[in-house]
N, C-alpha and C. Protein backbone atom coordinates (compact mmCIF):
# COMPACT_ATOMS: atom_id res chain seq x y z
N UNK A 1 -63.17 -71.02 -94.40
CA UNK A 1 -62.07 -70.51 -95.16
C UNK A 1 -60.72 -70.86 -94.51
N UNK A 2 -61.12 -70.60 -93.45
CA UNK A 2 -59.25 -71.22 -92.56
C UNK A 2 -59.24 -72.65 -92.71
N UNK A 3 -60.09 -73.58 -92.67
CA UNK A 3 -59.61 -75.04 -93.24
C UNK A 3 -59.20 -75.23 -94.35
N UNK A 4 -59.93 -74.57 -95.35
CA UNK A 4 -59.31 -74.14 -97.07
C UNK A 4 -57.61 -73.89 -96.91
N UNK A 5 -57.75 -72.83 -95.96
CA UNK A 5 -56.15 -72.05 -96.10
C UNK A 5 -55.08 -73.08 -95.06
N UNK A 6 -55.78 -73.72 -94.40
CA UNK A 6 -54.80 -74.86 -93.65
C UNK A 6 -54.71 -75.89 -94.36
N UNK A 7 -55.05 -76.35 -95.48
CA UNK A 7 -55.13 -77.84 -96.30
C UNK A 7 -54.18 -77.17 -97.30
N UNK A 8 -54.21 -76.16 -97.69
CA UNK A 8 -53.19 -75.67 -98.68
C UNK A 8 -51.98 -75.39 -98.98
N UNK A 9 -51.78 -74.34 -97.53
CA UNK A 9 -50.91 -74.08 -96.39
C UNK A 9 -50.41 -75.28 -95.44
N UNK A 10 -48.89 -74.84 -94.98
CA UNK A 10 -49.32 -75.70 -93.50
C UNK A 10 -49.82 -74.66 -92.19
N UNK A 11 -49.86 -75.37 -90.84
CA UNK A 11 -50.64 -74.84 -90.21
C UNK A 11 -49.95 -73.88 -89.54
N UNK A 12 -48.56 -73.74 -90.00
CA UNK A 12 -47.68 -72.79 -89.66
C UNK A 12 -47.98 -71.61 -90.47
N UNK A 13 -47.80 -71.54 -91.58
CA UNK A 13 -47.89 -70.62 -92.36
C UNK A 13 -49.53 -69.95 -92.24
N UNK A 14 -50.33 -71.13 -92.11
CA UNK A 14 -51.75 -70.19 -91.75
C UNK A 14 -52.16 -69.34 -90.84
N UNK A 15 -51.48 -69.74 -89.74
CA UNK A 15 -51.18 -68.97 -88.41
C UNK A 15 -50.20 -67.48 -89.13
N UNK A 16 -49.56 -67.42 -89.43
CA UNK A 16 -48.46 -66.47 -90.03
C UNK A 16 -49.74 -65.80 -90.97
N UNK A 17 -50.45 -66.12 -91.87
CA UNK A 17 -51.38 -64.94 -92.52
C UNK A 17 -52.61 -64.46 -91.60
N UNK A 18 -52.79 -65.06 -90.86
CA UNK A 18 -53.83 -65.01 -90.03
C UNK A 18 -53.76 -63.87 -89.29
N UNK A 19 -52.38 -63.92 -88.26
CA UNK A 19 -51.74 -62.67 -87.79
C UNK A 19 -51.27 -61.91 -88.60
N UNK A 20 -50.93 -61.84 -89.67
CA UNK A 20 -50.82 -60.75 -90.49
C UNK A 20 -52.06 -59.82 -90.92
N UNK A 21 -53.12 -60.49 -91.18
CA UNK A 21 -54.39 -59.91 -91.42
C UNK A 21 -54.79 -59.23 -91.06
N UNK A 22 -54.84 -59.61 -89.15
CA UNK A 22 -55.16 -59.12 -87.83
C UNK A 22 -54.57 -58.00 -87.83
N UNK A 23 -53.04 -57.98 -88.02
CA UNK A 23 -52.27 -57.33 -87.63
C UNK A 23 -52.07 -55.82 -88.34
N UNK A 24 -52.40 -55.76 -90.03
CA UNK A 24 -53.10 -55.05 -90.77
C UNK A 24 -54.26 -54.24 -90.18
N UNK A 25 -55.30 -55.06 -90.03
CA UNK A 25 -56.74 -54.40 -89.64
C UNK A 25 -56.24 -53.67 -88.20
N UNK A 26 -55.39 -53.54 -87.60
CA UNK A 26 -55.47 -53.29 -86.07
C UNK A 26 -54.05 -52.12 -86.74
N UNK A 27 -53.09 -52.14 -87.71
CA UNK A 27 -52.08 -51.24 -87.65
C UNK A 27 -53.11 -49.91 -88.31
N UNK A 28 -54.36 -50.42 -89.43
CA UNK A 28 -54.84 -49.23 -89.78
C UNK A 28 -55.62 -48.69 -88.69
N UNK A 29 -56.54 -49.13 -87.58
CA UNK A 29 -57.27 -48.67 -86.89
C UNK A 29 -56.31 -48.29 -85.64
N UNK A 30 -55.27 -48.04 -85.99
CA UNK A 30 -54.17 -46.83 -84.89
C UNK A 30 -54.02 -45.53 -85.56
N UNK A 31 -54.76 -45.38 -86.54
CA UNK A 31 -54.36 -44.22 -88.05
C UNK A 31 -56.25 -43.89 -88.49
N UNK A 32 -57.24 -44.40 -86.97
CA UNK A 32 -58.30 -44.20 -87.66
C UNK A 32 -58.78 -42.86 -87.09
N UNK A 33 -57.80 -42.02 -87.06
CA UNK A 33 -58.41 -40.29 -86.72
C UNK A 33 -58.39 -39.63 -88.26
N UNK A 34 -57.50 -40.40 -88.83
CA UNK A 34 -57.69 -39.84 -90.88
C UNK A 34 -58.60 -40.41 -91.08
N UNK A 35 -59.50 -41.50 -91.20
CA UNK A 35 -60.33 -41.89 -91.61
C UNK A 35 -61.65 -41.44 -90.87
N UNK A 36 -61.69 -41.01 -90.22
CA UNK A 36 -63.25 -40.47 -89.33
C UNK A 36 -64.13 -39.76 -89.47
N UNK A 37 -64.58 -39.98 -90.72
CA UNK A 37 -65.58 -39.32 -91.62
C UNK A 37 -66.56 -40.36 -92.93
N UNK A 38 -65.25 -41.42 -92.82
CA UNK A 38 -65.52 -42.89 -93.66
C UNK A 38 -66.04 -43.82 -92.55
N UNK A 39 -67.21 -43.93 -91.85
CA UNK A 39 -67.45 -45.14 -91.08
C UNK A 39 -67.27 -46.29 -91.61
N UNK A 40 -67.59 -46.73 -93.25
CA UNK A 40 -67.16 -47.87 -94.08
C UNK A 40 -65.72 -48.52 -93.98
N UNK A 41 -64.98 -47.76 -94.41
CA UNK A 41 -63.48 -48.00 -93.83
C UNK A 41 -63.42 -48.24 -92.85
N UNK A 42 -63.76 -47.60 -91.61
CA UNK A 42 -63.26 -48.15 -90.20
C UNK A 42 -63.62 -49.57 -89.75
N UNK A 43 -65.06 -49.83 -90.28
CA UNK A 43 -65.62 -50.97 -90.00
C UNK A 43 -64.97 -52.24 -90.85
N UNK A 44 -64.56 -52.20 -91.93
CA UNK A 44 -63.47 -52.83 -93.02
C UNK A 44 -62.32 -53.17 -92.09
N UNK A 45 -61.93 -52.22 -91.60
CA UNK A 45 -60.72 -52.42 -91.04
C UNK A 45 -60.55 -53.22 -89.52
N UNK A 46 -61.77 -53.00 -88.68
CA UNK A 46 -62.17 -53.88 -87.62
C UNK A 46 -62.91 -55.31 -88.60
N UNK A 47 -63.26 -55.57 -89.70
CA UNK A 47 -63.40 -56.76 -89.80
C UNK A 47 -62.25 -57.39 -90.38
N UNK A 48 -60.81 -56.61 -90.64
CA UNK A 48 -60.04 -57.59 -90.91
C UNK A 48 -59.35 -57.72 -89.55
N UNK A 49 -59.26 -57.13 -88.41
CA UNK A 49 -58.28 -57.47 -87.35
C UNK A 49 -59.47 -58.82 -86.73
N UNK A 50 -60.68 -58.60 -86.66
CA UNK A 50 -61.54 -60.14 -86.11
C UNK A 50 -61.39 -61.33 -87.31
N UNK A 51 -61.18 -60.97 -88.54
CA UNK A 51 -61.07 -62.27 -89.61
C UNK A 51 -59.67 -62.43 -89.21
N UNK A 52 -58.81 -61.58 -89.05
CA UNK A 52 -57.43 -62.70 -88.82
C UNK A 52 -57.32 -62.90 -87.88
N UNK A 53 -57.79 -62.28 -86.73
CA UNK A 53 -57.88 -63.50 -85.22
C UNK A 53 -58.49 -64.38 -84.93
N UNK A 54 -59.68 -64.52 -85.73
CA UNK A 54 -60.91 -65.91 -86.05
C UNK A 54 -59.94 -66.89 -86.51
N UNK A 55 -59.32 -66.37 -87.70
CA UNK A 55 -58.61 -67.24 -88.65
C UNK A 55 -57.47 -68.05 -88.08
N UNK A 56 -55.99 -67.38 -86.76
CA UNK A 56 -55.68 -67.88 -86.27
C UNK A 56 -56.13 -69.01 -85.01
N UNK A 57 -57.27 -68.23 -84.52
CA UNK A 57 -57.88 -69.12 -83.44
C UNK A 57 -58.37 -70.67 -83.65
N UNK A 58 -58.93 -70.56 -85.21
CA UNK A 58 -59.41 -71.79 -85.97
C UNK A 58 -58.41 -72.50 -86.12
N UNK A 59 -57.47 -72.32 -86.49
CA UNK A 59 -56.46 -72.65 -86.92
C UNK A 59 -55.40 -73.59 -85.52
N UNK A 60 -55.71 -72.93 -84.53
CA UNK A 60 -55.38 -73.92 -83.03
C UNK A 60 -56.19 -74.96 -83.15
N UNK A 61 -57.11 -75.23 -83.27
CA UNK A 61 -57.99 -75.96 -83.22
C UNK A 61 -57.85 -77.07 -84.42
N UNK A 62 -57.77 -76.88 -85.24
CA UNK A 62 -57.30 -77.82 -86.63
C UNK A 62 -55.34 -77.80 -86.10
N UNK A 63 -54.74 -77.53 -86.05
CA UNK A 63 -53.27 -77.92 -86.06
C UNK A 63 -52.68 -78.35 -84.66
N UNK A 64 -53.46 -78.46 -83.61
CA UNK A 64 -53.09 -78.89 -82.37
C UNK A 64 -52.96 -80.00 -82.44
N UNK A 65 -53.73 -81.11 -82.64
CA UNK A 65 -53.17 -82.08 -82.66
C UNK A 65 -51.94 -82.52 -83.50
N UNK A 66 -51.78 -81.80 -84.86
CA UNK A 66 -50.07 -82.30 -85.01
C UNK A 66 -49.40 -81.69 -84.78
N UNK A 67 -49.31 -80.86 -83.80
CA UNK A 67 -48.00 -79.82 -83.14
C UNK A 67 -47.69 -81.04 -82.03
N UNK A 68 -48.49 -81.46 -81.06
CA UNK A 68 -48.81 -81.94 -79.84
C UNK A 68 -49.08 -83.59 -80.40
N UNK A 69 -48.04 -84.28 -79.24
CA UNK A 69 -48.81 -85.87 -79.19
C UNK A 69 -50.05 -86.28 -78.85
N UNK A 70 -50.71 -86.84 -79.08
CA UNK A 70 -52.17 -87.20 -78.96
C UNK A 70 -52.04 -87.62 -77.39
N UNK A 71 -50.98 -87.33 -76.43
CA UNK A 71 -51.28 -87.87 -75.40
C UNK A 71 -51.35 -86.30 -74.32
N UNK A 72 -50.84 -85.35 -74.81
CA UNK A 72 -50.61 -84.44 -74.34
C UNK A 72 -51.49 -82.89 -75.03
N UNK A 73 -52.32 -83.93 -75.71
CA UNK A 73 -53.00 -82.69 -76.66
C UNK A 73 -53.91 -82.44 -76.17
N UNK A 74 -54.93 -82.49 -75.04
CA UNK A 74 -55.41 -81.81 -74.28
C UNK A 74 -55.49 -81.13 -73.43
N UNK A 75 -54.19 -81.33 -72.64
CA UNK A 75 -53.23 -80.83 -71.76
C UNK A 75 -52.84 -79.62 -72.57
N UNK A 76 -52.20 -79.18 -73.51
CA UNK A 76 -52.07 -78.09 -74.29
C UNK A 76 -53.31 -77.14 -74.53
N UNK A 77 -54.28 -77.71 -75.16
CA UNK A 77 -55.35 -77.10 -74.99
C UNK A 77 -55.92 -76.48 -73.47
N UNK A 78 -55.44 -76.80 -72.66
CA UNK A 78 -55.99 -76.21 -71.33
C UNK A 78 -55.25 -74.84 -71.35
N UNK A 79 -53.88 -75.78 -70.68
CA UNK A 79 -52.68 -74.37 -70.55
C UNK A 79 -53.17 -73.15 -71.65
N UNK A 80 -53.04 -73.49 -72.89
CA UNK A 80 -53.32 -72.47 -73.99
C UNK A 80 -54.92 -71.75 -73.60
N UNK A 81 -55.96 -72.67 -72.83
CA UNK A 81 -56.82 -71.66 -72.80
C UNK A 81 -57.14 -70.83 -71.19
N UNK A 82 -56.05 -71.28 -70.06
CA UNK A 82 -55.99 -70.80 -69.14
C UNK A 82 -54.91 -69.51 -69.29
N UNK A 83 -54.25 -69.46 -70.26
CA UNK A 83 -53.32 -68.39 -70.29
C UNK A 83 -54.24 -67.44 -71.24
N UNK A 84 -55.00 -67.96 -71.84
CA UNK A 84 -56.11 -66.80 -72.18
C UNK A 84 -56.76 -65.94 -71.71
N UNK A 85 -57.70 -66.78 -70.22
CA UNK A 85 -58.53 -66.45 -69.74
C UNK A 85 -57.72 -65.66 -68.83
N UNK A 86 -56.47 -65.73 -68.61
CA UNK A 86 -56.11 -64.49 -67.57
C UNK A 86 -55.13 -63.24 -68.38
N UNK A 87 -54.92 -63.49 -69.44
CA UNK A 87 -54.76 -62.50 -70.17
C UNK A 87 -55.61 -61.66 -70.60
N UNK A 88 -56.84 -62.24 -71.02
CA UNK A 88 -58.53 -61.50 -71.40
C UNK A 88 -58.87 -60.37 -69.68
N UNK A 89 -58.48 -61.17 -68.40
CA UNK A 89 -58.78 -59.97 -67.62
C UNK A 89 -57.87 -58.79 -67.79
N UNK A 90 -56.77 -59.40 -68.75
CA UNK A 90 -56.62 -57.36 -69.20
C UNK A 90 -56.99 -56.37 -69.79
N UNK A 91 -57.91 -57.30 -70.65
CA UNK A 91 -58.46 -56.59 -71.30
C UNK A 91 -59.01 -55.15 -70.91
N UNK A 92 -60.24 -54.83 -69.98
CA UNK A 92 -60.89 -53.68 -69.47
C UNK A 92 -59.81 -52.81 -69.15
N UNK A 93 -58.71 -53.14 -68.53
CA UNK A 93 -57.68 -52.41 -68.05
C UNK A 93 -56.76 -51.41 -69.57
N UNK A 94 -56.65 -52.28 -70.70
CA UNK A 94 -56.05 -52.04 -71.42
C UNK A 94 -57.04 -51.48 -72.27
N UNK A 95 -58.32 -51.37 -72.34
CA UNK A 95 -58.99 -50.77 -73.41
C UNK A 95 -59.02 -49.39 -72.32
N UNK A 96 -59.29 -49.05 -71.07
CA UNK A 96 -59.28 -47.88 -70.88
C UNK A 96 -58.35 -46.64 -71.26
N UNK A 97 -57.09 -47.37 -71.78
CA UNK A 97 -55.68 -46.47 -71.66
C UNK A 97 -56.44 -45.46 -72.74
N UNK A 98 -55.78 -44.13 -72.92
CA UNK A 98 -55.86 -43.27 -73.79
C UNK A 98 -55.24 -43.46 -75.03
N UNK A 99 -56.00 -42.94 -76.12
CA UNK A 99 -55.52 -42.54 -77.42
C UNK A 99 -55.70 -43.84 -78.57
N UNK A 100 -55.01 -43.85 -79.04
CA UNK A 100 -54.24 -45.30 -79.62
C UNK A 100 -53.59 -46.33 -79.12
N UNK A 101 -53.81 -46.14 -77.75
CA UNK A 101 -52.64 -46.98 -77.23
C UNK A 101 -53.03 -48.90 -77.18
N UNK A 102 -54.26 -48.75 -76.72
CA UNK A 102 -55.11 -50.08 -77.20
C UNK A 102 -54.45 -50.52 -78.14
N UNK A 103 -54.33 -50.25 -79.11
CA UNK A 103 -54.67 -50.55 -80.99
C UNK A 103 -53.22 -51.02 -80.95
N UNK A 104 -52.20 -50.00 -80.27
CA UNK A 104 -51.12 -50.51 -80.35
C UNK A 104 -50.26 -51.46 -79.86
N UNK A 105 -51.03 -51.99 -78.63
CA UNK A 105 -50.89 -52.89 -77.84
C UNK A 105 -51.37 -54.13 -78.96
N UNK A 106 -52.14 -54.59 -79.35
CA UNK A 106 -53.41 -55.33 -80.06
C UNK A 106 -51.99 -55.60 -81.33
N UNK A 107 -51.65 -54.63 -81.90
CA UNK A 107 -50.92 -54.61 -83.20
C UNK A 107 -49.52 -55.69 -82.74
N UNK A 108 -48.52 -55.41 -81.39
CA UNK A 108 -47.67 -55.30 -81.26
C UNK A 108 -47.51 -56.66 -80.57
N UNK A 109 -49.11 -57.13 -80.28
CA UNK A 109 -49.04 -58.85 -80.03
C UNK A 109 -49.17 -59.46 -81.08
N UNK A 110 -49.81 -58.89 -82.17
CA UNK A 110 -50.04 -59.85 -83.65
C UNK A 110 -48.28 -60.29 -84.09
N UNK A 111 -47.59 -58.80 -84.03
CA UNK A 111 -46.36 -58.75 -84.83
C UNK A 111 -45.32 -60.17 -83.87
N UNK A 112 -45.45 -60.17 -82.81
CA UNK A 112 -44.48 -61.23 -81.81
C UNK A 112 -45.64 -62.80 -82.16
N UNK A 113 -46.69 -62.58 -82.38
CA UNK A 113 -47.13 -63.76 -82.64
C UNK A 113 -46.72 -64.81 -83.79
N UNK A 114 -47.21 -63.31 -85.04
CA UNK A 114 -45.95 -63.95 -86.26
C UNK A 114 -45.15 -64.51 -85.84
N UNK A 115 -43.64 -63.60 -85.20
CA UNK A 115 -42.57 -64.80 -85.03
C UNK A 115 -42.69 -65.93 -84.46
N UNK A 116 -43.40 -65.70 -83.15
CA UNK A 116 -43.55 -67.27 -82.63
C UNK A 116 -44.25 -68.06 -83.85
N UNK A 117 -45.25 -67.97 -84.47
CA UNK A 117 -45.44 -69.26 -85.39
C UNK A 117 -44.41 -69.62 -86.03
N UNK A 118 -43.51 -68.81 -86.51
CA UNK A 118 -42.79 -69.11 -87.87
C UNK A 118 -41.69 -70.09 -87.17
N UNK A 119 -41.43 -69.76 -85.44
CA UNK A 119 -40.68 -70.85 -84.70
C UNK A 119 -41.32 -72.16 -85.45
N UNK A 120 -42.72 -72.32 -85.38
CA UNK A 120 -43.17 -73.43 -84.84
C UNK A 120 -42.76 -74.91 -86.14
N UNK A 121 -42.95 -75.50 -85.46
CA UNK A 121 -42.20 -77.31 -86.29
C UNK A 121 -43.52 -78.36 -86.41
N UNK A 122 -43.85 -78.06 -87.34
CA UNK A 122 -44.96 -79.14 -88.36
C UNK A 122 -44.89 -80.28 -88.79
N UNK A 123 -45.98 -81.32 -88.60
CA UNK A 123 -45.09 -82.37 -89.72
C UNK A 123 -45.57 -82.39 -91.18
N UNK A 124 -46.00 -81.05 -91.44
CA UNK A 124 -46.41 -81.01 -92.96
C UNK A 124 -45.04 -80.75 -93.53
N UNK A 125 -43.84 -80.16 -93.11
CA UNK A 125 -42.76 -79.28 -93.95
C UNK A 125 -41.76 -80.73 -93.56
């Protein structure tokens, strides 16, 4: 489906719904103490914050090479996945916090992600 929505789209804008999706599924599951009686809903709502982070992640992967020169486009791919892998060790740290605070953390990187895509310069546009 994200190649569908990147051939249609450019790979800017797919990135931009992608995190929006995410960003949805993760703003309702900060609001899932009203819902905690609907396990259906909650689980709805964790599969849209993983479909729009699937969706952006795919979406690196199909638009890297025309963001990036073919000489430097693996080189990008590293950096981009070494700044992962030490961001992911925050993870444990940041899922322990209390309350909502996770969810809001999670939400409040989707929303800065948006903007950074919408920076970003394509040669589809």
């Amino acid at each position: 489906m994200t190649g569908y929505a990147a051939s249609k789209l450019s790979p800017k804008y797919t990135f931009v719904v992608g995190y929006i999706i995410s960003g949805l599924g993760g703003f309702a599951l900060i609001f899932q103490t009203h819902f905690s009686g609907n396990i259906y809903l909650i689980a709805l709502f964790v599969l849209f914050a993983k479909f729009g982070a699937s969706m952006a992640h795919t979406v690196c992967y199909i638009a890297t090479p025309t963001l990036f020169p073919t000489i430097v486009c693996g080189t990008a791919f590293g950096i981009c996945n070494l700044t992962g892998r030490f961001a992911g060790m925050a993870v444990p740290t940041i899922n322990q916090l209390p309350g909502y605070q996770p969810m809001l953390i999670y939400t409040s990187m989707n929303l800065v992600s948006i903007f950074v895509a919408l920076a970003l310069r394509t040669d589809y546009e």
